[in-house]
N, C-alpha and C. Protein backbone atom coordinates (compact mmCIF):
# COMPACT_ATOMS: atom_id res chain seq x y z
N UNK A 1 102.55 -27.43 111.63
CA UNK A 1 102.66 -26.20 112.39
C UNK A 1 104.08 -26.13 112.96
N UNK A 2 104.71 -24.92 112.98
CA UNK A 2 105.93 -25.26 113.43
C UNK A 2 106.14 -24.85 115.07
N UNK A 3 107.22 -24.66 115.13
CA UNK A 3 107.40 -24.69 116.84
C UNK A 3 106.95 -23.37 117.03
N UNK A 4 107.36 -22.11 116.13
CA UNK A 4 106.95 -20.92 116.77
C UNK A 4 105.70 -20.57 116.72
N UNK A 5 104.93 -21.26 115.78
CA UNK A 5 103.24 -21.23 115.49
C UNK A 5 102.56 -21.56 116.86
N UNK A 6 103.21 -22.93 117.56
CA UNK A 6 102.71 -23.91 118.26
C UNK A 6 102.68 -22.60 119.42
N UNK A 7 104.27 -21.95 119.35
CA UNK A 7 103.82 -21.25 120.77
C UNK A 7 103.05 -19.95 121.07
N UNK A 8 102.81 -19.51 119.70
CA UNK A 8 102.06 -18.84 119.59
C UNK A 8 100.37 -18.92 120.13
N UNK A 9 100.21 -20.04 119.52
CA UNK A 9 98.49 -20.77 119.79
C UNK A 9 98.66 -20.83 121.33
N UNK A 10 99.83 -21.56 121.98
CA UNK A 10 99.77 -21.92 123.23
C UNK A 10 99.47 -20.15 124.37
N UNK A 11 100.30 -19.48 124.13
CA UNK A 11 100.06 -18.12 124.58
C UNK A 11 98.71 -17.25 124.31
N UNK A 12 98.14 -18.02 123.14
CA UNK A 12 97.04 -17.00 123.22
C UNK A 12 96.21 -18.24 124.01
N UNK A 13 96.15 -19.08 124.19
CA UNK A 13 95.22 -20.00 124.94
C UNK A 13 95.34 -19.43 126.24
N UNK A 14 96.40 -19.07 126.50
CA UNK A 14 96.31 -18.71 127.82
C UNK A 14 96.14 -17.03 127.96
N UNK A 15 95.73 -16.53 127.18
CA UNK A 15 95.68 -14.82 127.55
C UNK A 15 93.88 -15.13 127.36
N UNK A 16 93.71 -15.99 126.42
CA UNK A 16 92.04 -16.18 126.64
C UNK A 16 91.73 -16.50 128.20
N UNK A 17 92.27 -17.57 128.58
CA UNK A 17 91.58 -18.15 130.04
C UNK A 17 91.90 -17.31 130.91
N UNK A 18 93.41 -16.40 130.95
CA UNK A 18 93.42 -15.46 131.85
C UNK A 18 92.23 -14.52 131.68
N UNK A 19 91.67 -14.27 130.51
CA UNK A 19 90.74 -13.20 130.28
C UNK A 19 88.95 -13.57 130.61
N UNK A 20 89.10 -15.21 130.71
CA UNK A 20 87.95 -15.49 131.16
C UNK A 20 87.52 -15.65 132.83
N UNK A 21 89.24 -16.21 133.34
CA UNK A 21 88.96 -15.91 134.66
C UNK A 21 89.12 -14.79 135.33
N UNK A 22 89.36 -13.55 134.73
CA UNK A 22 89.43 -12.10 135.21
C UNK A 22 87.45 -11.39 135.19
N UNK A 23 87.03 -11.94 133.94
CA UNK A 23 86.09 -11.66 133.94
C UNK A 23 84.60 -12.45 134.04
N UNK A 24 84.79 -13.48 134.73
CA UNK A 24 84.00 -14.04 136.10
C UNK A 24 84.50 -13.77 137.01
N UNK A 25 85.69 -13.44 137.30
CA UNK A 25 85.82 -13.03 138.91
C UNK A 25 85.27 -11.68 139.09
N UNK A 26 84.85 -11.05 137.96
CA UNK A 26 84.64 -9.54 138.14
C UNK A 26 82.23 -9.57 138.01
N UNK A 27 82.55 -10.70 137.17
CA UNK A 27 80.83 -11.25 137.35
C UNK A 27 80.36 -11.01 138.82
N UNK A 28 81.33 -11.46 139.20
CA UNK A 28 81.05 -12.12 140.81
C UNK A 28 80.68 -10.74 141.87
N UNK A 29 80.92 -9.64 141.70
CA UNK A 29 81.51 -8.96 142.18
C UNK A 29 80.63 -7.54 141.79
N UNK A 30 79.77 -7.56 140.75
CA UNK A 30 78.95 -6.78 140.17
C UNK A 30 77.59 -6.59 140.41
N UNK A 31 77.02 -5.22 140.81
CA UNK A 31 75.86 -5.45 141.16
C UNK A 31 75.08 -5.12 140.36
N UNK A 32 75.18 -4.24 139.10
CA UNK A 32 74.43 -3.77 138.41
C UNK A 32 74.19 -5.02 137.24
N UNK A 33 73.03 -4.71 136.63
CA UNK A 33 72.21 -5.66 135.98
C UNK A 33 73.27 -6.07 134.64
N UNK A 34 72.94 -4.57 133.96
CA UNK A 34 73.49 -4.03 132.42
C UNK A 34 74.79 -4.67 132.85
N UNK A 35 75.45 -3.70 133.45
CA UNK A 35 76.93 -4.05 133.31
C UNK A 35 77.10 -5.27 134.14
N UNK A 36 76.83 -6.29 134.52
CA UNK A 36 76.99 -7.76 134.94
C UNK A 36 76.78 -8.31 133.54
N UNK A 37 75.49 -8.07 132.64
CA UNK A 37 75.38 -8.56 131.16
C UNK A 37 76.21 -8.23 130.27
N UNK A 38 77.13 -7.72 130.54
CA UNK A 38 77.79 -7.16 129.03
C UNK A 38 79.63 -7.62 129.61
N UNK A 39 79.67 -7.96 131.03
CA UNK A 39 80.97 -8.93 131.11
C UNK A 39 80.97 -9.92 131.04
N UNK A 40 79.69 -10.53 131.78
CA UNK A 40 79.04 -11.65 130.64
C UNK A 40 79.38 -12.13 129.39
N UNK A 41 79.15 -11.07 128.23
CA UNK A 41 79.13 -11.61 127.04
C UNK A 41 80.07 -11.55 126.58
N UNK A 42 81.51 -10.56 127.40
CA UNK A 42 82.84 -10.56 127.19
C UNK A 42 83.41 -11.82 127.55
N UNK A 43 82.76 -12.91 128.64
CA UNK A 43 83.40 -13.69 129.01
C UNK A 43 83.14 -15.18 128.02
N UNK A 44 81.43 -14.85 127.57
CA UNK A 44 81.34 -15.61 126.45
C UNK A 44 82.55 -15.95 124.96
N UNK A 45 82.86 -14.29 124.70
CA UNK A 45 83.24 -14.36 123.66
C UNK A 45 84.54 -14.86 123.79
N UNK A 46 85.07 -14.51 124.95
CA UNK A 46 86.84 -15.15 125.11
C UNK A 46 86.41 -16.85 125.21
N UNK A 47 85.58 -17.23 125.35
CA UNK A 47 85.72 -18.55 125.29
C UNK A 47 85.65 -19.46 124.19
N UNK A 48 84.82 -18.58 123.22
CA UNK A 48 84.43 -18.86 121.69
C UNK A 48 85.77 -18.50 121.06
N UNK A 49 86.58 -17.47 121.18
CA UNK A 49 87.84 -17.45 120.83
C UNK A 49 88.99 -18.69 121.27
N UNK A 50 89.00 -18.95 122.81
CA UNK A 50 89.70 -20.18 123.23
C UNK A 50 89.43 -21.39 122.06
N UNK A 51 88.31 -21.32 122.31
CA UNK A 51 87.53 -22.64 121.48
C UNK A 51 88.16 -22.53 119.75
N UNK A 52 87.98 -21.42 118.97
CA UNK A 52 88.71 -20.96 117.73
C UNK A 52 90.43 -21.77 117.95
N UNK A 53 90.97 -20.83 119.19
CA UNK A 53 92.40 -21.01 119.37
C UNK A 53 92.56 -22.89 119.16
N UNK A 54 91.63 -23.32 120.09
CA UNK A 54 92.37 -24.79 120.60
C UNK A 54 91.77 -25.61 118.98
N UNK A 55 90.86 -25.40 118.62
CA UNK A 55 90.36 -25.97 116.93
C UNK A 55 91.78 -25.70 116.82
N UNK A 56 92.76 -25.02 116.30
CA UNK A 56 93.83 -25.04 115.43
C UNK A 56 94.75 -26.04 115.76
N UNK A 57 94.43 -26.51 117.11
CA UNK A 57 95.75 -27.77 117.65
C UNK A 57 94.82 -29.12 117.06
């Protein structure tokens, strides 16, 4: 992998976790049912992506 690959992976690692801790902090904060479940599963999926991202290192 070369250096600009590397920093590539590294930046999206971090736009994932920024995106997972934006959306538990917004979990937190929600009263409705539906829409608490469906940032939820946004917060799932950025993590399954992290998880994709960091497999490549």
């Amino acid at each position: 992998m070369t250096t600009k690959e590397l920093l590539y992976v590294e930046d999206a690692l971090g736009h994932e976790k920024y995106f997972q801790t934006k959306c538990n902090d917004t979990i937190n904060q929600i009263q409705d049912a539906e829409l608490k479940t469906c940032v939820q599963q946004m917060a799932q999926k950025h993590q399954q992506i992290f998880q994709s991202f960091y497999g490549l290192l």
